[in-house]
Protein backbone atom coordinates (compact mmCIF):
# COMPACT_ATOMS: atom_id res chain seq x y z
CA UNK A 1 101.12 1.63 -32.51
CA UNK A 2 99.52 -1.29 -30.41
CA UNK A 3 97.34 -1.96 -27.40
CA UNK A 4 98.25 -0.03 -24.09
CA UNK A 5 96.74 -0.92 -21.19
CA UNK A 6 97.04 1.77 -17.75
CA UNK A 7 97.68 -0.74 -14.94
CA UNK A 8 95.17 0.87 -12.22
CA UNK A 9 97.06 -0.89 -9.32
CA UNK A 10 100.34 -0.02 -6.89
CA UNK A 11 101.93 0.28 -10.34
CA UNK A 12 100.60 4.05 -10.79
CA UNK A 13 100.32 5.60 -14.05
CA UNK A 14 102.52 2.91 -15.38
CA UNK A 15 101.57 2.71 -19.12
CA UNK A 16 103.02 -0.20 -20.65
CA UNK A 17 102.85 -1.36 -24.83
CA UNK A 18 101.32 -4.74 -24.50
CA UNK A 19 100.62 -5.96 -27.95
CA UNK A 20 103.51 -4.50 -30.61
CA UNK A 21 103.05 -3.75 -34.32
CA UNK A 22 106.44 -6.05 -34.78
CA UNK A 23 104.50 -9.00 -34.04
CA UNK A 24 106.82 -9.89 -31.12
CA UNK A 25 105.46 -12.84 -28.95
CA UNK A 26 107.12 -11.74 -25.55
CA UNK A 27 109.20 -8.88 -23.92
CA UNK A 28 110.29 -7.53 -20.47
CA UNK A 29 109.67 -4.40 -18.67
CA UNK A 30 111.47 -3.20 -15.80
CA UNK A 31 109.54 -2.01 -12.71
CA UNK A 32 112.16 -0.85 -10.04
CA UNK A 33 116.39 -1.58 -9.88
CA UNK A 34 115.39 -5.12 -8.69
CA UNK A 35 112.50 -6.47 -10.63
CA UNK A 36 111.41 -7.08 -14.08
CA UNK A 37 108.12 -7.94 -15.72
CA UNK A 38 108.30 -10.62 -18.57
CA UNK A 39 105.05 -10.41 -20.73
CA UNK A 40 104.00 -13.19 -23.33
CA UNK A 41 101.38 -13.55 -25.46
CA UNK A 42 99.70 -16.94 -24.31
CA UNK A 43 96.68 -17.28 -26.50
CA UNK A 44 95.16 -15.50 -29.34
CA UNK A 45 91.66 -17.95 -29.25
CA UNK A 46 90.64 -17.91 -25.74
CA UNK A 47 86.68 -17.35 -24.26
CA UNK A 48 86.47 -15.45 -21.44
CA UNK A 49 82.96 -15.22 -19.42
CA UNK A 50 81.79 -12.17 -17.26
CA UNK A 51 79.05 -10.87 -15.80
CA UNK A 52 79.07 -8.30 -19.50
CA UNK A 53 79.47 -11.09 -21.65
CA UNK A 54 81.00 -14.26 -23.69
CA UNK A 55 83.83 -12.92 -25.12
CA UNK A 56 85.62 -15.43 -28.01
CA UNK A 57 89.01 -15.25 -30.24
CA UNK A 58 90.75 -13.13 -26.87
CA UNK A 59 93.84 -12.39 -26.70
CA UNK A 60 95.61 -13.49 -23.60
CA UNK A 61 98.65 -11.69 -22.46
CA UNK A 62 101.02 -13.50 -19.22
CA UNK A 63 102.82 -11.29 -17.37
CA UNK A 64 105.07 -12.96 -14.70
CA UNK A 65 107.44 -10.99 -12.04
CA UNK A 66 109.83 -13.95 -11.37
CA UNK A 67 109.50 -15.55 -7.77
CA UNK A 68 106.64 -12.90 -7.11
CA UNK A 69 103.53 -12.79 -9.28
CA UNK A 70 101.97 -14.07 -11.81
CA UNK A 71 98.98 -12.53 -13.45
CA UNK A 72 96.84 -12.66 -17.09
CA UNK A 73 95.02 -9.89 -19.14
CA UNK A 74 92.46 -10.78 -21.26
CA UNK A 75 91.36 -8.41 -24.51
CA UNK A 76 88.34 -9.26 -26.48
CA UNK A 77 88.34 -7.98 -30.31
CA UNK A 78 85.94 -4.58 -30.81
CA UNK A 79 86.08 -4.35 -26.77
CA UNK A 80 89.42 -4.43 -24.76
CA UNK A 81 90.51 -5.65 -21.36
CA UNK A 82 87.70 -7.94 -20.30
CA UNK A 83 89.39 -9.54 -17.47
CA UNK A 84 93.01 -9.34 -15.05
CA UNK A 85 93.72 -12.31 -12.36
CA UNK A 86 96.89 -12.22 -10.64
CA UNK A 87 98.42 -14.78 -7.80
CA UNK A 88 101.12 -14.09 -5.31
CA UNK A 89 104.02 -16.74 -6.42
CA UNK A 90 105.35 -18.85 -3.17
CA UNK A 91 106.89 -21.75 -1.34
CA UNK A 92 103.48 -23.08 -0.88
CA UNK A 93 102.14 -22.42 -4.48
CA UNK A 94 100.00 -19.65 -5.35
CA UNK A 95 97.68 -17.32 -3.89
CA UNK A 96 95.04 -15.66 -5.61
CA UNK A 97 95.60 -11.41 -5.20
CA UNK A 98 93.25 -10.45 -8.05
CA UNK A 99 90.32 -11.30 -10.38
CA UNK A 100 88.73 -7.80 -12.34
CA UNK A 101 85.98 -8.48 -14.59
CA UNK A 102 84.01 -6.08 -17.20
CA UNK A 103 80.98 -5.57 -15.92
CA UNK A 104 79.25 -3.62 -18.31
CA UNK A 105 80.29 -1.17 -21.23
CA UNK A 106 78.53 0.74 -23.56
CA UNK A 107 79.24 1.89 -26.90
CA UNK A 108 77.42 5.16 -28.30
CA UNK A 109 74.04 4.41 -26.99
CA UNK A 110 73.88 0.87 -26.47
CA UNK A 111 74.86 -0.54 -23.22
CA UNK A 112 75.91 -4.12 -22.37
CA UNK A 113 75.23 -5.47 -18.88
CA UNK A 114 74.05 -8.06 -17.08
């Protein structure tokens, strides 16, 4: 059970479980022999705004590849992944790699766009 999310980046056909039926709050996933991925679940009540949408009560999942990148997934109830950022972690602070937004979706025959 739970939410699994493909990641539709460098990562491949990396399917990861994001959300667990044991209720767990954070776990780690290894990529490759020298990095892992530590995911936590940062909010359960956040709004997210897109060109689809005001999305309310989403959950908000941190994912953080330590001295690398930083990046959050945002699910809205009823919909799913709504919105991914991630930054590039460095000396100088952080850098901005991605923002992904829903656009539009539909569901049987009703579409929602902007």
């Amino acid at each position: 059970g739970g939410l699994l999310v493909m990641f539709p980046d460098e990562l491949g056909d990396v399917v990861v479980p994001w959300l667990r039926e044991s209720g767990e709050q954070a776990w780690d996933v290894r990529v490759d022999a020298r990095a892992v991925m530590r995911f936590e679940i940062a909010d359960t009540a956040g709004v997210v705004e897109t060109p689809s949408g005001t999305y309310e009560s989403c959950t908000v999942v941190q994912m953080v590849i330590p001295g690398e990148e930083m990046g959050y997934f945002h699910y809205a109830p009823g919909v799913g992944l709504v919105r991914v950022t991630s930054s590039e972690l460095g000396r100088e602070g952080s850098q901005l790699l991605t923002d992904w937004v829903l656009t539009s979706y539909t569901v049987g025959e009703r579409t929602t766009a902007p």
